[in-house]
Protein backbone atom coordinates (compact mmCIF):
# COMPACT_ATOMS: atom_id res chain seq x y z
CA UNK A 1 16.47 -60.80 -0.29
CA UNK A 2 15.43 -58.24 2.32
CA UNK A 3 17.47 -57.31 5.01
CA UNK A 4 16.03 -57.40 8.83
CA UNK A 5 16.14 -54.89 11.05
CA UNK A 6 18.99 -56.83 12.66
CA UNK A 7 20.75 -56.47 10.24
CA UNK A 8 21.09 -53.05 9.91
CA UNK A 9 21.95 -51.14 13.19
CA UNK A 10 22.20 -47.78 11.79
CA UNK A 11 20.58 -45.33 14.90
CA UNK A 12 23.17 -43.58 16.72
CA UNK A 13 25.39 -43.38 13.53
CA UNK A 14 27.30 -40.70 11.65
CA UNK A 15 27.95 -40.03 8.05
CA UNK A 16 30.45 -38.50 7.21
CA UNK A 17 31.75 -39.95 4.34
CA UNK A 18 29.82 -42.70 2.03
CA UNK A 19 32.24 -45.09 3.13
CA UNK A 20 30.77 -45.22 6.38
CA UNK A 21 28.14 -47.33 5.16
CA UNK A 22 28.33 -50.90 4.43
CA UNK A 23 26.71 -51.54 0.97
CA UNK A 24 23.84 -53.00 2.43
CA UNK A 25 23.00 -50.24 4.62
CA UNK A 26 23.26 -48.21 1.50
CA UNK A 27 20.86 -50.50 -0.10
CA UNK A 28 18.48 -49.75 3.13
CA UNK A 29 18.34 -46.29 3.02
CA UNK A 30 17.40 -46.34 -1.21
CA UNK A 31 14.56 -48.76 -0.72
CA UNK A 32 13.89 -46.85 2.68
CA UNK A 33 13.89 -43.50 0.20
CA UNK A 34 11.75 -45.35 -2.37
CA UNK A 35 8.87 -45.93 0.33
CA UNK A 36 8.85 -42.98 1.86
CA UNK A 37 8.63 -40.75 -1.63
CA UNK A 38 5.73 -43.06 -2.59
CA UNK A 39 3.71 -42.90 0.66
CA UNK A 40 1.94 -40.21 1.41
CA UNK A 41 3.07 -37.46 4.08
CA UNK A 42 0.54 -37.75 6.60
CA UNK A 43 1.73 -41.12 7.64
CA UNK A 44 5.12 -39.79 7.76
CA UNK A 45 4.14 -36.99 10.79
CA UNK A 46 4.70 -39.82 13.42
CA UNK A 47 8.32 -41.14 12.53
CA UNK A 48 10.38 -38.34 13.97
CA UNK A 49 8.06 -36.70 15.80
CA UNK A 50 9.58 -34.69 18.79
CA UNK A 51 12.67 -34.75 17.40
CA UNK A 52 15.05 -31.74 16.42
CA UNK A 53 17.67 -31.31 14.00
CA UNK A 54 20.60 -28.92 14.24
CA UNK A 55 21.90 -27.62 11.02
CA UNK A 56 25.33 -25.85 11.20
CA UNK A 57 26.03 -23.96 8.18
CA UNK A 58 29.42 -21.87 7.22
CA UNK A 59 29.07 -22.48 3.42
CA UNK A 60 25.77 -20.79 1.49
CA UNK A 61 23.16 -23.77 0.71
CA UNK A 62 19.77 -23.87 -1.14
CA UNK A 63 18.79 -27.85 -1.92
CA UNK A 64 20.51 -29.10 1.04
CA UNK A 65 19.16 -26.60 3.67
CA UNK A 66 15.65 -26.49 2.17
CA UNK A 67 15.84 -30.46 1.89
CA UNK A 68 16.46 -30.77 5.42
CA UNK A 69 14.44 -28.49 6.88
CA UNK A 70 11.53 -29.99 4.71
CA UNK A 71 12.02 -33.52 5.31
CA UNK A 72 12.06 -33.08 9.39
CA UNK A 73 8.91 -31.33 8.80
CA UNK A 74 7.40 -34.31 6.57
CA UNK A 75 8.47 -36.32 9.11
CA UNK A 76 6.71 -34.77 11.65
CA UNK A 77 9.91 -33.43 13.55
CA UNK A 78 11.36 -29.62 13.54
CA UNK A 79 14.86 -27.98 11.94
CA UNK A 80 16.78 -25.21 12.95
CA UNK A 81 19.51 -23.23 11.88
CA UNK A 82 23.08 -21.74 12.77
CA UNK A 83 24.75 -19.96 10.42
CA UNK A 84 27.94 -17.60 9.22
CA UNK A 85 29.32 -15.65 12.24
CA UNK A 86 26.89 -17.45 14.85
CA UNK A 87 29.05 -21.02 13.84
CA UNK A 88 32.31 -21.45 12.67
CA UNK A 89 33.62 -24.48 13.15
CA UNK A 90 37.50 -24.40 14.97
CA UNK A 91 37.44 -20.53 15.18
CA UNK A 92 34.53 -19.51 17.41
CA UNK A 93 34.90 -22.19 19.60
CA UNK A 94 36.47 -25.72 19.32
CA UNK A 95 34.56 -28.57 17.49
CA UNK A 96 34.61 -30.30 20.71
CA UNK A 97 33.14 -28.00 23.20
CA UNK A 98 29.92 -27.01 19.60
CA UNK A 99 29.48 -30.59 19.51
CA UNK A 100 29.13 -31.76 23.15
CA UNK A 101 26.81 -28.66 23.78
CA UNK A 102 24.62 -28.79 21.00
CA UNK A 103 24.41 -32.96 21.51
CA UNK A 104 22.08 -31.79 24.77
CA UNK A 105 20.25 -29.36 22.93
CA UNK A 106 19.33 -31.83 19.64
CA UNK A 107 18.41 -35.13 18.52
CA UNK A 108 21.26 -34.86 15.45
CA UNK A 109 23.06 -32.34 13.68
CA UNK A 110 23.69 -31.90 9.93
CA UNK A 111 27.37 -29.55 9.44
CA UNK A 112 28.24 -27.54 5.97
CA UNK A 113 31.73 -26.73 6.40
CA UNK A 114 34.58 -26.24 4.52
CA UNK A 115 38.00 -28.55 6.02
CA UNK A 116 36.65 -31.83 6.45
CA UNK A 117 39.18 -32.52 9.66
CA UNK A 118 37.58 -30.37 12.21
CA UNK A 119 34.19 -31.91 11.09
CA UNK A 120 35.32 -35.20 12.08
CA UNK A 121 36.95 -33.45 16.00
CA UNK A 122 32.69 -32.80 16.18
CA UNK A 123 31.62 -36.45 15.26
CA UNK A 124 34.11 -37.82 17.54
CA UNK A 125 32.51 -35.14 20.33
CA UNK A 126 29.13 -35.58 19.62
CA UNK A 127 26.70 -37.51 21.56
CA UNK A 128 24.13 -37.57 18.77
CA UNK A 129 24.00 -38.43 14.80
CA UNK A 130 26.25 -36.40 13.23
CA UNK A 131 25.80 -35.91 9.24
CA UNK A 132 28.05 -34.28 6.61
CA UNK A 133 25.76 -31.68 4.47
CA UNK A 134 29.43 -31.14 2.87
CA UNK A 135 32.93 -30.78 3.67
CA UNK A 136 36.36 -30.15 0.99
CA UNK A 137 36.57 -33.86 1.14
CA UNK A 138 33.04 -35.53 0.96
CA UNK A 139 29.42 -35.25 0.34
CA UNK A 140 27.98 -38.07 1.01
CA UNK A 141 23.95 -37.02 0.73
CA UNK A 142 24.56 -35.82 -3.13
CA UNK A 143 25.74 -39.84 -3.23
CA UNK A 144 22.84 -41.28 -2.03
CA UNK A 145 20.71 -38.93 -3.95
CA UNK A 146 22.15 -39.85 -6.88
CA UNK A 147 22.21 -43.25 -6.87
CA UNK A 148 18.56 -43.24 -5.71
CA UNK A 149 18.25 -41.60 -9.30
CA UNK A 150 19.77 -43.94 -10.98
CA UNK A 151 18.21 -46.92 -9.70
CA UNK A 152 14.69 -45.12 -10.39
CA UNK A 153 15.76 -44.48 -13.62
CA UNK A 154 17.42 -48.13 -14.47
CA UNK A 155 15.88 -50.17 -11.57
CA UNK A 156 18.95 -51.61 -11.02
CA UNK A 157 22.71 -50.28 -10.42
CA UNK A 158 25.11 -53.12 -10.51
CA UNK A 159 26.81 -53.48 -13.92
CA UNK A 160 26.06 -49.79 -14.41
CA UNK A 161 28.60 -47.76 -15.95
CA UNK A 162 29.41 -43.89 -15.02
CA UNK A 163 31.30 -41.66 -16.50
CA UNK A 164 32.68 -38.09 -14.78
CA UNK A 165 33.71 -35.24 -16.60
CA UNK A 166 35.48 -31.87 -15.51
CA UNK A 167 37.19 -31.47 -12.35
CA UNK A 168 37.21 -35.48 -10.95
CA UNK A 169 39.09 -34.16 -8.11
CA UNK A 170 36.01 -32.43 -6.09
CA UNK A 171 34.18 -33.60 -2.77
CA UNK A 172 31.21 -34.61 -5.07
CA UNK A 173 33.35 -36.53 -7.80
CA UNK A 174 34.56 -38.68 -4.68
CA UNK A 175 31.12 -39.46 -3.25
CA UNK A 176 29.79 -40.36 -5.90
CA UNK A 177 32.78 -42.58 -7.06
CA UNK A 178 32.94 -44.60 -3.92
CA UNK A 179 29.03 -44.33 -3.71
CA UNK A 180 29.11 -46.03 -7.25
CA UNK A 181 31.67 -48.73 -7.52
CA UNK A 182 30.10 -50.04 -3.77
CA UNK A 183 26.90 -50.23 -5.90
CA UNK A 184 28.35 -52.26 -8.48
CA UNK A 185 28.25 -49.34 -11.20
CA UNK A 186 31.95 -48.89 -12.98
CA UNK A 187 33.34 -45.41 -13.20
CA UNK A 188 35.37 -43.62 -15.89
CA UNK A 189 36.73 -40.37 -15.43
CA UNK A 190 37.16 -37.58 -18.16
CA UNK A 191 39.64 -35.20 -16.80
CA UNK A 192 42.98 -32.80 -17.70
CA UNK A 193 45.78 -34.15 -15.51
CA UNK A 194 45.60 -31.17 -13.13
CA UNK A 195 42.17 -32.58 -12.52
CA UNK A 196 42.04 -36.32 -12.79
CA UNK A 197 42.00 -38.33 -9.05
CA UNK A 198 45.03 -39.42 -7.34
CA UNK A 199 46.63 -42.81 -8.34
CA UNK A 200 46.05 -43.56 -4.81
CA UNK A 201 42.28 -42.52 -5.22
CA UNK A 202 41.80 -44.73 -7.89
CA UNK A 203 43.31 -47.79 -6.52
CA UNK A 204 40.47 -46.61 -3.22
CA UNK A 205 38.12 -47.18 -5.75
CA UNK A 206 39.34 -50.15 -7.29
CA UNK A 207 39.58 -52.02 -3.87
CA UNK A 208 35.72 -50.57 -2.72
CA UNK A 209 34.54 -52.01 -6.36
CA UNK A 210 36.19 -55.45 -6.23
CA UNK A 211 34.08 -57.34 -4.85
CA UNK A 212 30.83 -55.88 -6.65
CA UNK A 213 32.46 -56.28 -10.19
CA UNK A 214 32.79 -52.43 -10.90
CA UNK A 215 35.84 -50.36 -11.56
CA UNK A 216 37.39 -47.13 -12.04
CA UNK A 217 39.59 -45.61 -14.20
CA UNK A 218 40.63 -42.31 -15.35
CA UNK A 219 41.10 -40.80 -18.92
CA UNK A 220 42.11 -37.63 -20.63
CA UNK A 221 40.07 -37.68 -23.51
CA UNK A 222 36.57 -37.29 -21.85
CA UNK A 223 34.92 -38.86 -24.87
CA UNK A 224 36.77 -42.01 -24.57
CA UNK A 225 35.24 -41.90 -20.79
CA UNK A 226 31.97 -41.34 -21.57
CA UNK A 227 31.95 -44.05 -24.19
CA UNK A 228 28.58 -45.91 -24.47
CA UNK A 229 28.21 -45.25 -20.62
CA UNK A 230 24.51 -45.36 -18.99
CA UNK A 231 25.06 -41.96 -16.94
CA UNK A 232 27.14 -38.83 -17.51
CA UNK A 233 27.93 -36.59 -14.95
CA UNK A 234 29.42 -33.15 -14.14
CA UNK A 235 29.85 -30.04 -11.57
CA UNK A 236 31.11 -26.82 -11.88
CA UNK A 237 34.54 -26.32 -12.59
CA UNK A 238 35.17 -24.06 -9.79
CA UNK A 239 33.95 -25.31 -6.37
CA UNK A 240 32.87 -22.79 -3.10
CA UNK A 241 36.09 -21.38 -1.73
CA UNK A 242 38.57 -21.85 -4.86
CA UNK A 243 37.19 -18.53 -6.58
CA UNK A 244 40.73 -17.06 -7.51
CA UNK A 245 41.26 -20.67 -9.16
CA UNK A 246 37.95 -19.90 -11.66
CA UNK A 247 39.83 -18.21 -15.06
CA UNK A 248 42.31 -20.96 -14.54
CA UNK A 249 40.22 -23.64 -14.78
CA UNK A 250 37.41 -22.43 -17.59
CA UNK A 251 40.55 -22.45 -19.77
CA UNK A 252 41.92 -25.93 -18.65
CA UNK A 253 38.43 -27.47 -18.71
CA UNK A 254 36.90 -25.85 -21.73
CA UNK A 255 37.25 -29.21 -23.72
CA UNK A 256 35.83 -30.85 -20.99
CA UNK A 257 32.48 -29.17 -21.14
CA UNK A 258 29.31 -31.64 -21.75
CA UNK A 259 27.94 -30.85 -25.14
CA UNK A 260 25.29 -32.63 -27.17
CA UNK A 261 28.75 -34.18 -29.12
CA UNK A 262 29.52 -35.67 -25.63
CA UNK A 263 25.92 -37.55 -25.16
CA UNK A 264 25.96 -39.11 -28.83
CA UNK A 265 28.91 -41.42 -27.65
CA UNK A 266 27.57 -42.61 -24.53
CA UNK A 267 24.87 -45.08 -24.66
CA UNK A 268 21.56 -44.19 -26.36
CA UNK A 269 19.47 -44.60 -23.18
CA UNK A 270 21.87 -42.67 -20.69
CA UNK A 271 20.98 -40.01 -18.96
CA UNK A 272 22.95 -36.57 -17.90
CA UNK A 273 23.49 -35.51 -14.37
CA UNK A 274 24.59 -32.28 -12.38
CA UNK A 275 24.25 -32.11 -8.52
CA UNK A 276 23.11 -28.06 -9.21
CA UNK A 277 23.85 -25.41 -8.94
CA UNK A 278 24.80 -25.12 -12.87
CA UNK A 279 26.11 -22.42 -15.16
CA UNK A 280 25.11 -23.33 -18.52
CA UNK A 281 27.41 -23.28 -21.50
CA UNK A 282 30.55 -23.58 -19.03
CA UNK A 283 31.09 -26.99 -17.73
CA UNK A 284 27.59 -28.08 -19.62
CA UNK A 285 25.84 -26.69 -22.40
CA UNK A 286 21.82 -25.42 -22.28
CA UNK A 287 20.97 -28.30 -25.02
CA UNK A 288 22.02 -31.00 -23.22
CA UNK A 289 20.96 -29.68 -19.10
CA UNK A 290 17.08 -28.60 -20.33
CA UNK A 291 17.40 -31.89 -22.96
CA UNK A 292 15.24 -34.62 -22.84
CA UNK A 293 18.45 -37.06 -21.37
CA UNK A 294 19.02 -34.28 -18.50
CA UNK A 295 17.31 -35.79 -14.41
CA UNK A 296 18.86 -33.01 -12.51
CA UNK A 297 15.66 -31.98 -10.93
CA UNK A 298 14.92 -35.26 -10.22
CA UNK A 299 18.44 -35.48 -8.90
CA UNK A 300 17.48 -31.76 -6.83
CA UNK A 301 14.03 -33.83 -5.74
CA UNK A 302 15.87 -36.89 -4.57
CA UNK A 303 17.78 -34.79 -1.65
CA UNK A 304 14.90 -34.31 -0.20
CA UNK A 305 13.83 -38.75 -0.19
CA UNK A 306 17.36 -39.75 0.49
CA UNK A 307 17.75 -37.36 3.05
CA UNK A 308 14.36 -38.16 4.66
CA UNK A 309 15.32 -42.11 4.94
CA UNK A 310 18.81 -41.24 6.61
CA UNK A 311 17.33 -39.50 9.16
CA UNK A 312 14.74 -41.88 9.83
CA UNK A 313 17.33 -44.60 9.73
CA UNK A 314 19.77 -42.72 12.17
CA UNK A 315 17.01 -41.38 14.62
CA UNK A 316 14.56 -44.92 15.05
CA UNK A 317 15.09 -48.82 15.17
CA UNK A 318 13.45 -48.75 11.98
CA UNK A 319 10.66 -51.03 12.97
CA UNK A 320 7.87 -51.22 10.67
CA UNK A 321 9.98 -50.03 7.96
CA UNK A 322 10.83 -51.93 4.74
CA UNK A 323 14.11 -53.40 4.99
């Protein structure tokens, strides 16, 4: 059954973590993504036209700048940039006084940062949509890419099953877990103990997941976790900002590393995934990332759709849209 506008009061909002979205509003924003990648972009100019978005970036970015900047464009609105020494969130100025003057300058504002706490001081300041483009903790439009990749590729997630391999502890291993089990997809992790989620993570999970019938649990061996699974999924080992941490973990997570000998146990229809950027034959090896099983770029594309229906959703009423 379709959802009614009503029913989904999503202008105005943040995101800063998937969590804040119910699991119907995440249902909006896929089907919202599905139209909007099969319509064409001339009827797109009109939806946010007038309308500017802020992007506030202290971390380097490629897909997520480029998929921003793109989809205001498609959508007939315009993006602009702050970056390195001309933002910094806490140091330059306080989150507070960035967010209450840039609320009068733009219609919403998408922050790459690195602590996750002073991104929340700027939502709490803001006047305007704030979204997370990523923070240590979260990254909540990888989520929603990715599950609008799976559904394309399954058209359906519920009863799903994931399975994450390598370091299980990272902003994008936690997205996409709580993205998941709120879908209904159950999630297995393959990860050393230095790198597996918290107890107290896992029983997150668990709780999110009850009520749609998925689950989560976490294993050493990773080919136990990716046993006859429909999706397997990995990230570098060492993420943005934990460089002195990068011998350290190459020798922890060699035996985590998604080979060919990986895929054969998971089920014969699953598919690989990496959010990208990816160094082959470290946490995943050439065969299997340029195999036939491999939808990264059509993860990489799906930033772009995803990202164009959250806008849309937090900028307009959504009337005239299909949910």
């Amino acid at each position: 059954m379709l959802a009614s506008v009503a029913d989904v009061a999503l202008r105005g909002r943040h995101l800063l973590r998937v969590t804040d979205l119910a699991p119907l509003e995440i249902g909006t924003i896929l089907g919202l993504a599905t139209h909007l990648k099969g319509g064409r972009v001339a009827d797109q100019l009109p939806l946010l036209r007038g309308k500017t978005l802020g992007m506030l970036f202290e971390k380097p970015s490629l897909r997520t700048r480029v998929s921003f900047e793109v989809g205001m464009t498609q959508l007939g609105g315009h993006a602009m940039i702050a970056q390195g020494p001309d933002f910094m969130v806490g140091s330059r100025e306080t989150p507070e006084d960035a967010a209450r003057v840039l609320s009068r300058y733009v219609d919403a504002i998408v922050v790459r940062t690195h602590a996750h706490e002073p991104l929340e001081r700027f939502s709490r300041a803001a006047t305007v949509p704030v979204i997370n483009g990523l923070s240590a903790a979260a990254h909540p439009c990888q989520a929603l890419a990715d599950l609008l990749t799976i559904k394309e590729r399954f058209d359906t997630l519920s009863g799903l099953r994931l399975a994450y391999i390598g370091d299980a502890r990272n902003n994008v291993a936690a997205s996409l877990a709580e993205a998941a089990v709120l879908a209904g997809i159950s999630v297995s992790f393959g990860a050393p103990p230095t790198h597996r989620p918290s107890e107290t993570f896992l029983s997150h999970l668990q709780q999110l997941g009850k009520s749609h019938g998925a689950t989560a649990r976490a294993f050493s061996s990773p080919l136990r976790a990716a046993r006859d699974v429909d999706v397997v999924y990995t990230d570098v080992w060492t993420s943005m900002g934990e460089e002195h941490l990068a011998e350290r973990n190459a020798a922890t997570l060699l035996p985590y590393r998604v080979t060919a000998e990986l895929m054969s146990v998971a089920a014969k229809h699953a598919v690989f995934m990496h959010c990208l950027p990816a160094h082959r034959d470290e946490e995943v090896s050439a065969e299997v990332i340029d195999g036939p099983q491999s939808v990264v770029f059509d993860q990489a594309e799906n930033r772009l759709h995803a990202q164009k229906a959250l806008l849309v959703a937090l900028l307009t009423d959504l009337r005239g849209m299909p949910v």
